[in-house]
Protein backbone atom coordinates (compact mmCIF):
# COMPACT_ATOMS: atom_id res chain seq x y z
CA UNK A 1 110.42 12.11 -29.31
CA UNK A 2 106.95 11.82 -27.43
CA UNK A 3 104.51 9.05 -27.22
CA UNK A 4 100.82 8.87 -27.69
CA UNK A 5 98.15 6.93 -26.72
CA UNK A 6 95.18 7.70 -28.84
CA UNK A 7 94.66 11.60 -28.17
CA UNK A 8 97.01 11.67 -24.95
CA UNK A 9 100.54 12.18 -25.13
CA UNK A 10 102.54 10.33 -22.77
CA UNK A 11 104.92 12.40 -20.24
CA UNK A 12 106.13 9.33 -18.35
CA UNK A 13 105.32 6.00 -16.52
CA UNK A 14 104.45 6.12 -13.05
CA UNK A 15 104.45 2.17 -12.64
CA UNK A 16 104.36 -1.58 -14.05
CA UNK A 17 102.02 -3.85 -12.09
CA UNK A 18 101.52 -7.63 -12.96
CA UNK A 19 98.67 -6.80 -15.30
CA UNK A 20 98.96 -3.35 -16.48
CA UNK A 21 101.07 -0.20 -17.16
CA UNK A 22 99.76 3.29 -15.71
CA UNK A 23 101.43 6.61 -17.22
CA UNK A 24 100.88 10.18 -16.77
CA UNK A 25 100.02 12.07 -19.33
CA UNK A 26 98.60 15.37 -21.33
CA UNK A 27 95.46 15.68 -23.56
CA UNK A 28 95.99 18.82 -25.57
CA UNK A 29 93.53 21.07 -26.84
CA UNK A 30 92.86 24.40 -28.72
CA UNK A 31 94.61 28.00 -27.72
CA UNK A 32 96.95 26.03 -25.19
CA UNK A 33 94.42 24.07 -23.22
CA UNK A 34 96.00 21.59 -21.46
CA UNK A 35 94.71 18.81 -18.41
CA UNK A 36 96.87 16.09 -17.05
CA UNK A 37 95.33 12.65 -16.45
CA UNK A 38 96.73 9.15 -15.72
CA UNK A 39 96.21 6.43 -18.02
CA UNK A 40 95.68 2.63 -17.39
CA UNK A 41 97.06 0.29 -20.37
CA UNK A 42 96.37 -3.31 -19.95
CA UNK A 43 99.59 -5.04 -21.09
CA UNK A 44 99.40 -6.38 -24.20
CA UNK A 45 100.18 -10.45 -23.31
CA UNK A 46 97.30 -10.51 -21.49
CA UNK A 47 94.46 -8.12 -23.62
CA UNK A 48 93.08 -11.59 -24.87
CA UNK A 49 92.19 -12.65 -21.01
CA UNK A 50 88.29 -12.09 -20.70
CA UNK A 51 87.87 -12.48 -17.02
CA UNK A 52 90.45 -9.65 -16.86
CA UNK A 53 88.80 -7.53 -19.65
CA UNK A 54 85.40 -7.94 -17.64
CA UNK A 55 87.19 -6.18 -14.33
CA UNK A 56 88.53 -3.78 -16.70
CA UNK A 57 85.62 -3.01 -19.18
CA UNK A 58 83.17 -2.64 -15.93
CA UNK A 59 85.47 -0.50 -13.66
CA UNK A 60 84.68 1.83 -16.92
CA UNK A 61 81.15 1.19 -16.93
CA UNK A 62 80.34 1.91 -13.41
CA UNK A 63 82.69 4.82 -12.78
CA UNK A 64 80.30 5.94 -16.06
CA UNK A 65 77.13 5.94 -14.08
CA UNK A 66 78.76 7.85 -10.59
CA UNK A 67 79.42 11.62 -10.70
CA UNK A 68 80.75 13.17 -6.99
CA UNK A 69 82.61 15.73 -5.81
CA UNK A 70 84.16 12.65 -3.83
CA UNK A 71 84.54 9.84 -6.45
CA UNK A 72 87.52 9.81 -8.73
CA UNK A 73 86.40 10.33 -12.23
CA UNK A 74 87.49 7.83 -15.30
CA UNK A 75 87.16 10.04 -18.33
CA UNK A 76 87.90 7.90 -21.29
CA UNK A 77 88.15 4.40 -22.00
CA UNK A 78 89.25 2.77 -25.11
CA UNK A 79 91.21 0.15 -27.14
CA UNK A 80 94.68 0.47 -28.89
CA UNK A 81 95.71 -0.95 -32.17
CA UNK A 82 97.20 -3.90 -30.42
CA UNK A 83 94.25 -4.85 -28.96
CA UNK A 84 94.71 -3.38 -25.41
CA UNK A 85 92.33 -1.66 -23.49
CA UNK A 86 93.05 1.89 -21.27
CA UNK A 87 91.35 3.78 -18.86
CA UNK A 88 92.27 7.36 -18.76
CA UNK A 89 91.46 8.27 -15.16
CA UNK A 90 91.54 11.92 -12.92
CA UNK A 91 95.17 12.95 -11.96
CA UNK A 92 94.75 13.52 -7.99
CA UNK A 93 98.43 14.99 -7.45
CA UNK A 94 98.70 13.74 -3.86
CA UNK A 95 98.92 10.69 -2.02
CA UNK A 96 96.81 7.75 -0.91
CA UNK A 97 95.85 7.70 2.83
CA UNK A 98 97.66 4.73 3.23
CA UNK A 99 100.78 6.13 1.92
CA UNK A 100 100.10 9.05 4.20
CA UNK A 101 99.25 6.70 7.48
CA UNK A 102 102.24 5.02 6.69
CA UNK A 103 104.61 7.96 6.96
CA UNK A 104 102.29 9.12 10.05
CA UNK A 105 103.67 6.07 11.66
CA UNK A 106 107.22 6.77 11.03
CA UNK A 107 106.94 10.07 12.56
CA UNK A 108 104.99 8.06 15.65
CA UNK A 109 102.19 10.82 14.80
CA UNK A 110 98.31 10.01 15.21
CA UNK A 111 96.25 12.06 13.01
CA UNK A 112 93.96 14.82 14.61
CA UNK A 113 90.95 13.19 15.14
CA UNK A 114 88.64 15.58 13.83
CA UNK A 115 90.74 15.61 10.70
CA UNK A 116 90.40 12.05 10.30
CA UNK A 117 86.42 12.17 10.88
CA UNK A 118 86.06 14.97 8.44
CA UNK A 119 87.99 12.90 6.29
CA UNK A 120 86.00 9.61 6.14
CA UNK A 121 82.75 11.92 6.39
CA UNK A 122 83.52 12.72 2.74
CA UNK A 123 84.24 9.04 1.93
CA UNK A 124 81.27 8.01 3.42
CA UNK A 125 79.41 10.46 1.24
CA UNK A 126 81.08 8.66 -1.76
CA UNK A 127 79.53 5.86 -0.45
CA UNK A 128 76.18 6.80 -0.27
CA UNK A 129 76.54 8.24 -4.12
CA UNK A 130 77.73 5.09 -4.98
CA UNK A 131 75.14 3.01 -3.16
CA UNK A 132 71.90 5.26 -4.60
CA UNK A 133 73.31 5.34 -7.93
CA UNK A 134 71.10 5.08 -10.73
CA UNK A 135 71.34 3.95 -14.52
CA UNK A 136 70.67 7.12 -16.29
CA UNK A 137 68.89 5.34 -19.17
CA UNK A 138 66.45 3.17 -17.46
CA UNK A 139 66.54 5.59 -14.05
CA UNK A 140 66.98 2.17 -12.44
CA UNK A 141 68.38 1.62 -9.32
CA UNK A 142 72.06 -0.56 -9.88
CA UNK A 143 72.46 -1.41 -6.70
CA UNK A 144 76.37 -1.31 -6.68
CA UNK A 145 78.64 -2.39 -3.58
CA UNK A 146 82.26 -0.95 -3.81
CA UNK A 147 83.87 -4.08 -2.13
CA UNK A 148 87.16 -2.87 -1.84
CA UNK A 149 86.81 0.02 0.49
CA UNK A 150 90.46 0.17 2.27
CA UNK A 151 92.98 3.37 2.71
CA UNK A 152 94.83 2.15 -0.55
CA UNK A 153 91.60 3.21 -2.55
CA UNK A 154 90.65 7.03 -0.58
CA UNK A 155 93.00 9.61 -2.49
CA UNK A 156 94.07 12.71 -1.04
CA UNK A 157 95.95 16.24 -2.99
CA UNK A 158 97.59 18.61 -2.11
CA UNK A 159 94.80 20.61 -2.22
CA UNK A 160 92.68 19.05 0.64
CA UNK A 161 90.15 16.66 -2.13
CA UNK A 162 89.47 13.35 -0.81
CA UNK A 163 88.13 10.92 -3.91
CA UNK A 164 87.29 7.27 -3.40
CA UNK A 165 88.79 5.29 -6.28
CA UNK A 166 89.11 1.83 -7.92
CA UNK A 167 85.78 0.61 -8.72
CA UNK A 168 87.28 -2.61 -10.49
CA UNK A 169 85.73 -5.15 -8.14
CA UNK A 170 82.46 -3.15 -7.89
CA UNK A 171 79.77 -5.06 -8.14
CA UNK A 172 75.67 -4.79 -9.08
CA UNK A 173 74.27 -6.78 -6.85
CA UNK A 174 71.05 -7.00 -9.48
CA UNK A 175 73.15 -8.66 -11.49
CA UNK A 176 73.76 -12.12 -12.03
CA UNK A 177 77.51 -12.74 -10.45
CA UNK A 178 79.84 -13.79 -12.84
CA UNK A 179 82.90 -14.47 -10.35
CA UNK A 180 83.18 -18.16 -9.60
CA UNK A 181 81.84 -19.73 -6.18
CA UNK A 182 85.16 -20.36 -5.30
CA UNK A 183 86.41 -16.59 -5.67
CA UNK A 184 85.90 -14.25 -2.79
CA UNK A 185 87.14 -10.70 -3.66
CA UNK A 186 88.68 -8.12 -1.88
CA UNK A 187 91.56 -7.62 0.98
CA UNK A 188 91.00 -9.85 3.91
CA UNK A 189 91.64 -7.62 6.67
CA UNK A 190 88.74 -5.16 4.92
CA UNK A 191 86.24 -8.45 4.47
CA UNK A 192 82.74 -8.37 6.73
CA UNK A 193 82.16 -11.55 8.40
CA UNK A 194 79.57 -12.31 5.51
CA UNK A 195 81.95 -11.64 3.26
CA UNK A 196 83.83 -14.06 5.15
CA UNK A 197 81.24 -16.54 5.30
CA UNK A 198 80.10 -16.47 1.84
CA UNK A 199 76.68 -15.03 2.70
CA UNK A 200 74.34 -12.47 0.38
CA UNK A 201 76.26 -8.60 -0.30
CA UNK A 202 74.89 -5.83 0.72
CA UNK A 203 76.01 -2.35 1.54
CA UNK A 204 76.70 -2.62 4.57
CA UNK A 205 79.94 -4.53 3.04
CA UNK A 206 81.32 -1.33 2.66
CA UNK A 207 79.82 0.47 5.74
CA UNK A 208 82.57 -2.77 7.95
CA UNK A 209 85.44 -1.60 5.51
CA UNK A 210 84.79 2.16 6.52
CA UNK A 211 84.78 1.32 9.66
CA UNK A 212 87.98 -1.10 9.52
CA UNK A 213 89.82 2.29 8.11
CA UNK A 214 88.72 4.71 10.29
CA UNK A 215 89.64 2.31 13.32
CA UNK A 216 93.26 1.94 11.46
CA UNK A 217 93.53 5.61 10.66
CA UNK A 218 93.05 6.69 14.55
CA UNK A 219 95.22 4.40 15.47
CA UNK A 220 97.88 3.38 13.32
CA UNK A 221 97.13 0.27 13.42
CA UNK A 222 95.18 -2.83 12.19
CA UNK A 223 92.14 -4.16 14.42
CA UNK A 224 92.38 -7.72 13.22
CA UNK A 225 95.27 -9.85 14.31
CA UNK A 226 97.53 -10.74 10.95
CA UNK A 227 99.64 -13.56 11.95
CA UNK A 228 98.15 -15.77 10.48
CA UNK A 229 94.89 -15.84 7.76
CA UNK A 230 93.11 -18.52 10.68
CA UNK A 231 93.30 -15.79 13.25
CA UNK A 232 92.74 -12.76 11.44
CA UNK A 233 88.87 -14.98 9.91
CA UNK A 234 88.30 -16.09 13.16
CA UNK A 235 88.65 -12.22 14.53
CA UNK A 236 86.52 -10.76 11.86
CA UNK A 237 83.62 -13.34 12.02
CA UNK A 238 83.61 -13.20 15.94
CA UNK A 239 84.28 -9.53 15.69
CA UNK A 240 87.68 -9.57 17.93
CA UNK A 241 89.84 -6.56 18.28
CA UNK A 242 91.13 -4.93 20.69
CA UNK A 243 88.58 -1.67 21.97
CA UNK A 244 89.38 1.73 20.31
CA UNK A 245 89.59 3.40 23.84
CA UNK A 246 92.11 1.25 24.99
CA UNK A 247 94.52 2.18 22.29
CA UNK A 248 93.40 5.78 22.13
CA UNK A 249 92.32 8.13 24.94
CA UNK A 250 91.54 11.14 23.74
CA UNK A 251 88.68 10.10 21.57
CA UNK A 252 85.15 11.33 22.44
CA UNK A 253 82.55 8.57 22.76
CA UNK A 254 80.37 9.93 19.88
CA UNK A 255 83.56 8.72 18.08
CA UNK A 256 84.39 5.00 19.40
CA UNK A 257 80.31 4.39 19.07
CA UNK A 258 80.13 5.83 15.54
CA UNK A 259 83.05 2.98 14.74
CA UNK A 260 81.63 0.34 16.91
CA UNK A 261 79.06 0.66 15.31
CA UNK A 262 80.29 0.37 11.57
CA UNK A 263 82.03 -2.92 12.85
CA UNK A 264 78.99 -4.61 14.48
CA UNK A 265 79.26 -8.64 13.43
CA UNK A 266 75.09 -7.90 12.09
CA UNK A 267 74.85 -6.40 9.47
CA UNK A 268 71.14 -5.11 10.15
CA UNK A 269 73.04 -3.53 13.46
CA UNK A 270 75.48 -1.02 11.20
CA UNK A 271 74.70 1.78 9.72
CA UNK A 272 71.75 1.71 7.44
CA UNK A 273 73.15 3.81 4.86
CA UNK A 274 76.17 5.57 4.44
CA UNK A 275 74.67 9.53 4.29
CA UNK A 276 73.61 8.55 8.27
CA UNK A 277 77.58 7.91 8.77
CA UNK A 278 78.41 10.54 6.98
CA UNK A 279 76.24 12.98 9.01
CA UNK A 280 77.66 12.05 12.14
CA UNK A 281 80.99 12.01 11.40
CA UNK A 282 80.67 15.53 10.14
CA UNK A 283 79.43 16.71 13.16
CA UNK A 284 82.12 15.26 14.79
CA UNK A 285 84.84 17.09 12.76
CA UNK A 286 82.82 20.12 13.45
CA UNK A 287 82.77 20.07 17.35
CA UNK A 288 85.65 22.32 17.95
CA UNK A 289 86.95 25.87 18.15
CA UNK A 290 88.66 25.69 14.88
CA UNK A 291 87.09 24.52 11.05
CA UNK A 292 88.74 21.27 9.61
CA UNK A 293 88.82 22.82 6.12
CA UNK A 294 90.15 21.39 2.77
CA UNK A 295 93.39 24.02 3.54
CA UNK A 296 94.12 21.60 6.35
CA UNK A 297 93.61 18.68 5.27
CA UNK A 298 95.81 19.97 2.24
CA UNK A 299 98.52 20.84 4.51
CA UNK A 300 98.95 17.53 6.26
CA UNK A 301 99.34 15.60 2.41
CA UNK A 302 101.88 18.33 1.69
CA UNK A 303 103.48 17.31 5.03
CA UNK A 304 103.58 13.71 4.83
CA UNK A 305 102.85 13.08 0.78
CA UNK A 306 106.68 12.10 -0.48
CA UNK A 307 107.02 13.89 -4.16
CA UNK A 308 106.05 12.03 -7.21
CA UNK A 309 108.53 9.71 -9.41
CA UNK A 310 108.42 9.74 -13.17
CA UNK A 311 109.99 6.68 -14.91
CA UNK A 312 111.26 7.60 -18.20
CA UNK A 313 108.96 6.24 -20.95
CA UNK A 314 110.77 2.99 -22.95
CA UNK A 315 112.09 3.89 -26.17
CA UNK A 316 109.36 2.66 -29.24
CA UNK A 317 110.77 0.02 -31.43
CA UNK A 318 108.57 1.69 -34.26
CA UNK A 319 106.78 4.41 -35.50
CA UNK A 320 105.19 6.54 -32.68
CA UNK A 321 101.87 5.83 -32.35
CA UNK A 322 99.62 3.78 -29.81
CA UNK A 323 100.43 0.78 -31.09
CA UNK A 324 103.93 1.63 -30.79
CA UNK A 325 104.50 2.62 -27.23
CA UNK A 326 106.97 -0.30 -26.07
CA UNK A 327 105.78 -3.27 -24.22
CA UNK A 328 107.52 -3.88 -21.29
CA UNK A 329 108.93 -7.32 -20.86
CA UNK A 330 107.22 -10.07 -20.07
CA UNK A 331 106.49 -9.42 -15.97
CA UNK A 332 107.35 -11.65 -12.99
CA UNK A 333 104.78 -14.15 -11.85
CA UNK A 334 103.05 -12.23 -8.29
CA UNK A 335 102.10 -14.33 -5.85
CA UNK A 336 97.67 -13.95 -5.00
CA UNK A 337 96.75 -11.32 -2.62
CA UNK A 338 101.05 -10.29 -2.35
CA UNK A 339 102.17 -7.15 -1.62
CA UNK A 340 104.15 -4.95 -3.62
CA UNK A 341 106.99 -3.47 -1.63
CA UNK A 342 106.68 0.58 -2.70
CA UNK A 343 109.04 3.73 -2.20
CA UNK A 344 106.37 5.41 0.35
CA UNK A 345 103.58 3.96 -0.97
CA UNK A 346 101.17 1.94 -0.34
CA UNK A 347 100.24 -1.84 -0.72
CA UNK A 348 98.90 -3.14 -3.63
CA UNK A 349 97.19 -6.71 -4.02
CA UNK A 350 96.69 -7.41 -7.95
CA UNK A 351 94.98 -9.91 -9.81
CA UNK A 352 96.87 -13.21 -9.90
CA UNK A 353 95.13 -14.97 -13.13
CA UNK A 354 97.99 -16.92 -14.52
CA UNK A 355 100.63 -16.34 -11.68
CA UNK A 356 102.75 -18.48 -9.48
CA UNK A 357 103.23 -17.56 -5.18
CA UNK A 358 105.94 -15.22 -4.24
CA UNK A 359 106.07 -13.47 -0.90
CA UNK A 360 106.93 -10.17 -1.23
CA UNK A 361 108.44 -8.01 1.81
CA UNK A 362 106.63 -4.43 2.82
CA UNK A 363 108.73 -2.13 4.49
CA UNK A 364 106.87 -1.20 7.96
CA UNK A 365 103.85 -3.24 7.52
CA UNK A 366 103.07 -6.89 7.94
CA UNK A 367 102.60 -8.71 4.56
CA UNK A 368 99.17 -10.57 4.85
CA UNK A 369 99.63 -13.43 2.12
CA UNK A 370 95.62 -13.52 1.24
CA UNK A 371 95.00 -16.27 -1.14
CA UNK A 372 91.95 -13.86 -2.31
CA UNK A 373 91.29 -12.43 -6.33
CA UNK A 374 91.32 -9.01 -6.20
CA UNK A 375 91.31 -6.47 -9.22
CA UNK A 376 94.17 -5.22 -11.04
CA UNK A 377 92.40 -1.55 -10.53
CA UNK A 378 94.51 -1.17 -7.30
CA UNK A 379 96.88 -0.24 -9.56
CA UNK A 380 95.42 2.71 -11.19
CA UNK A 381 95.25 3.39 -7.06
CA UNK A 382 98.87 4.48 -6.91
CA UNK A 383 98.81 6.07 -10.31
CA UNK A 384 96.21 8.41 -9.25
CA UNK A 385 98.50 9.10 -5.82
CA UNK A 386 101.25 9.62 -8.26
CA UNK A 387 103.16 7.09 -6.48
CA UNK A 388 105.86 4.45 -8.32
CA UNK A 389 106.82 1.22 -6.98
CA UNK A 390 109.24 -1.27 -6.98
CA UNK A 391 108.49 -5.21 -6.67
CA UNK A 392 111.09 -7.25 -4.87
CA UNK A 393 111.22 -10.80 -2.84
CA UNK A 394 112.88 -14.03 -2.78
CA UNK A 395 111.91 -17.29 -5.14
CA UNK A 396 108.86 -19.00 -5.44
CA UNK A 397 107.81 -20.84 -2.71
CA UNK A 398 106.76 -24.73 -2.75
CA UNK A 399 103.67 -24.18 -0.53
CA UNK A 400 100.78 -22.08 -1.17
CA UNK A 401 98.35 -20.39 1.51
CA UNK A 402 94.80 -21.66 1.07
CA UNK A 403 91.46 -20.69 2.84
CA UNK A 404 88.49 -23.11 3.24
CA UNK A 405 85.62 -21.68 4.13
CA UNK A 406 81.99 -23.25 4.12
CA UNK A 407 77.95 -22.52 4.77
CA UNK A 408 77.33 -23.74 7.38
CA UNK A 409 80.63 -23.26 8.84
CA UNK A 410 82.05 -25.66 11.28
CA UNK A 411 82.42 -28.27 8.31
CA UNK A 412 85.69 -30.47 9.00
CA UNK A 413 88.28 -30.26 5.83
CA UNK A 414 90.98 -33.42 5.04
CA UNK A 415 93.86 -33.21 3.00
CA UNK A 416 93.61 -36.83 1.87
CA UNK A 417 93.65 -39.10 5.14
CA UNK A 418 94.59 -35.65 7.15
CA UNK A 419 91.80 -33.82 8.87
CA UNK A 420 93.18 -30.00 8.84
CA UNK A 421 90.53 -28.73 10.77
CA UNK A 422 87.39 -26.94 10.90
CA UNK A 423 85.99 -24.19 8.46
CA UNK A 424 87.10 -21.78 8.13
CA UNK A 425 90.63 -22.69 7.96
CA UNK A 426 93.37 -21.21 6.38
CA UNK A 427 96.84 -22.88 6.04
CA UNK A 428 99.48 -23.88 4.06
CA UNK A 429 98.98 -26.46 1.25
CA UNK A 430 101.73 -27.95 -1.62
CA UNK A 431 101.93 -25.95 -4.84
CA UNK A 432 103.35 -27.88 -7.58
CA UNK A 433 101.51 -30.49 -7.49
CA UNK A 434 97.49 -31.26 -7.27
CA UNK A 435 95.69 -31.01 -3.87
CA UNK A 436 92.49 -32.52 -3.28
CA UNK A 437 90.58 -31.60 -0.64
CA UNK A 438 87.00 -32.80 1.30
CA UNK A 439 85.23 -30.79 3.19
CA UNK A 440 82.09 -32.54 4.94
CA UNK A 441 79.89 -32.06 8.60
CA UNK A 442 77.39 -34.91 9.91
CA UNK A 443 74.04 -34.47 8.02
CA UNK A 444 75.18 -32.67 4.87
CA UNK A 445 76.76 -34.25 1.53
CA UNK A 446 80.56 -34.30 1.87
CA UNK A 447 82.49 -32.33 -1.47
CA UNK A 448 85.53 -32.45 -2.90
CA UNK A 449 87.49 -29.75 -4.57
CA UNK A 450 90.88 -30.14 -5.96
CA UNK A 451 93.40 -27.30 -6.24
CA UNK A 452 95.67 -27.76 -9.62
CA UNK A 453 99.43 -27.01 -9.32
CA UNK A 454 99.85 -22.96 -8.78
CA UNK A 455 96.29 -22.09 -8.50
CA UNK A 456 95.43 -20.09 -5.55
CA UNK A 457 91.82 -19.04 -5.67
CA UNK A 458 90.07 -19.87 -1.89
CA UNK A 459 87.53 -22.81 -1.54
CA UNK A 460 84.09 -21.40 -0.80
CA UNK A 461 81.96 -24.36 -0.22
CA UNK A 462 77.65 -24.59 0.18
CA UNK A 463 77.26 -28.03 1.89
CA UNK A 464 73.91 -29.69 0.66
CA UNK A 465 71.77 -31.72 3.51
CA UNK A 466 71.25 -35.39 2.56
């Protein structure tokens, strides 16, 4: 017997995060119309959350106010007769480009780089929609930042479309911030060094995360060291990795300046707006004998892409209707900023409200253990790839990774009567009990922030002169 979810009837689950259960599904219409779409179903144990709600309910209300050939559409949105809100998002039958770097790296193959230029062209020209965008009410500018540009979030079919997703931790930067000071969002090895350092958004946020992907999709690897989260801040904010040229020889210059200069430490000294990247990058995909068309960028998803998994959809303890479709049980805690260990897919870092640390292992990647909030929307991420995944790793650990970071930076942090360091420093800390830490520098009020047992959100400081 089917499912449904309001109007859509469910074909089959494509994956269980932490948070929230994505399906694939049907909407049916008159004389045999038909369209496939992916839905987004907040579990129901945590519909009552409101910090959660507000990532979910304004993914909705920005992807509402951005229409773009290159920005994956969210159709519908809505609440169940449990209480749980969906998203019902664009299928893109495909993969995600880190899925599709991933299996690049496998087969020890660096993509063409005109392919790869002609690719990011059209994410930077998601950008730039997304940075001009305008409330079509008021025709008001909103200002919006993506802040979680990364490979996870650029989709790519089978058909050669490239669509920028997951607009969860978007932000208006208008708008009066309702994440705490203590919350930075967002992957860490994507962050700017303001990000970093706690300093004003801007979009030029996103024009550093561009830049971080195009330098790992050229060369199958990561520009910032991952070891450990010290190293990798201290490379971003200094601006540290290891020149494009030296890793990559057949790149034309045009190329290594157009990503030097998306990764300058200034932000002033980036690109001023995304449509500038975007132009140049296009006329880099178009310097050769041969077109870069969507055919071939279709062709190399079909190559690497693996084929899409369909979990069979739980039996309903009831009735069939939306309020019926069976809740999963109750899911494991995941550990802030982890990564979930997929069949050929990529990483996903979810939103930890509520969760206790587990280290998860990634098959052919590093796992960077990021003590950072980032949104649940990664998930819809995968579901829009079509890829499933499966969560694995040993029991909870006893010590928790913590970043301190401060403005100014330099400040010294203690651990009671142990000095750790200097700001920013990242490290590991005890996690079941209480951890109070003070973070001070010569002229400036010292302050003290205590971490309760399990919670893993970073400590952004603003030291106040005396």
């Amino acid at each position: 017997m089917s499912q449904t979810l309001g109007r859509y009837t469910l074909l089959g689950k494509l994956a269980t995060g932490g948070m929230a259960e994505v399906f694939l599904a049907r909407l049916d219409g008159t004389s045999g119309f038909e369209r496939r779409v992916v839905i987004k179903r907040v579990l129901p144990q945590y519909a009552a959350q409101p910090e959660f709600l507000r990532l979910f309910e304004q993914e909705a209300r920005f992807a509402s106010f951005l229409s773009h050939p290159h920005i994956a559409t969210v159709s519908d949105f809505g609440v169940d007769e449990t209480g749980a809100a969906y998203l019902v998002m664009e299928h893109v039958e495909g993969a995600s480009l880190r899925t599709l770097l991933r299996e690049a790296a496998r087969l020890d193959e660096r993509p063409d780089a005109r392919l790869v230029s002609r690719i990011f062209s059209q994410v930077a020209e998601a950008l730039a929609a997304v940075h001009s965008a305008v409330d079509p009410g008021t025709s008001r500018p909103l200002d919006l930042v993506h802040r979680d540009v990364s490979p996870e979030n650029v989709l790519l079919s089978r058909q050669g479309a490239v669509k920028l997703a997951d607009f969860g931790i978007a932000r208006a930067m208008n708008e009066v911030s309702t994440t705490s000071p203590d919350v930075v969002r967002g992957k860490l090895r994507y962050l700017a060094p303001e990000q970093v350092l706690g300093e004003p958004l801007s979009p030029a946020i996103d024009v550093w995360a561009l830049g971080v992907s195009l330098y790992e999709a050229l060369t199958l690897r990561r520009p910032f060291p991952e070891d450990n989260e010290g190293q990798t801040v201290h490379a971003i904010v200094h601006g540290e990795y290891p020149p494009l040229a030296s890793l990559r020889q057949d790149l034309s210059p045009e190329l290594i300046a157009v990503v030097a200069r998306c990764l300058r430490r200034e932000p002033r000294e980036r690109y001023p707006d995304c449509q500038d990247l975007a132009l140049d990058l296009e006329r880099l995909a178009s310097a050769g004998t041969s077109s870069i068309t969507t055919r071939v960028i279709g062709n190399w998803v079909e190559r690497l892409a693996p084929a899409a998994e369909l979990q069979p959809l739980p039996a309903p303890a009831g009735p069939t209707k939306a309020s019926a479709v069976a809740r999963p049980a109750e899911p494991r805690p995941v550990s802030m900023g982890e990564e979930i260990a997929l069949e050929e897919g990529p990483a996903l870092e979810l939103n930890p409200a509520a969760r206790a640390p587990e280290p998860v292992a990634v098959p052919e990647v590093k796992r960077a253990r990021w003590p950072l909030v980032v949104g649940v929307l990664g998930v819809a991420l995968l579901v829009a790839a079509s890829v499933a995944f499966r969560a694995r790793g040993p029991a909870p650990s006893t010590l928790r990774q913590v970043l301190v970071t401060s403005t100014p930076p330099g400040a010294t942090v203690k651990y009671g009567e142990t000095v750790l360091g200097k700001t920013p420093w990242a490290g590991d800390l005890p996690a079941l009990h209480a951890v109070e830490l003070e973070v001070s520098a010569p002229g400036f009020q010292a302050v003290k922030r205590t971490l309760q047992p399990g919670e893993l959100a970073p400590v952004e400081v603003s030291l106040k002169k005396r």
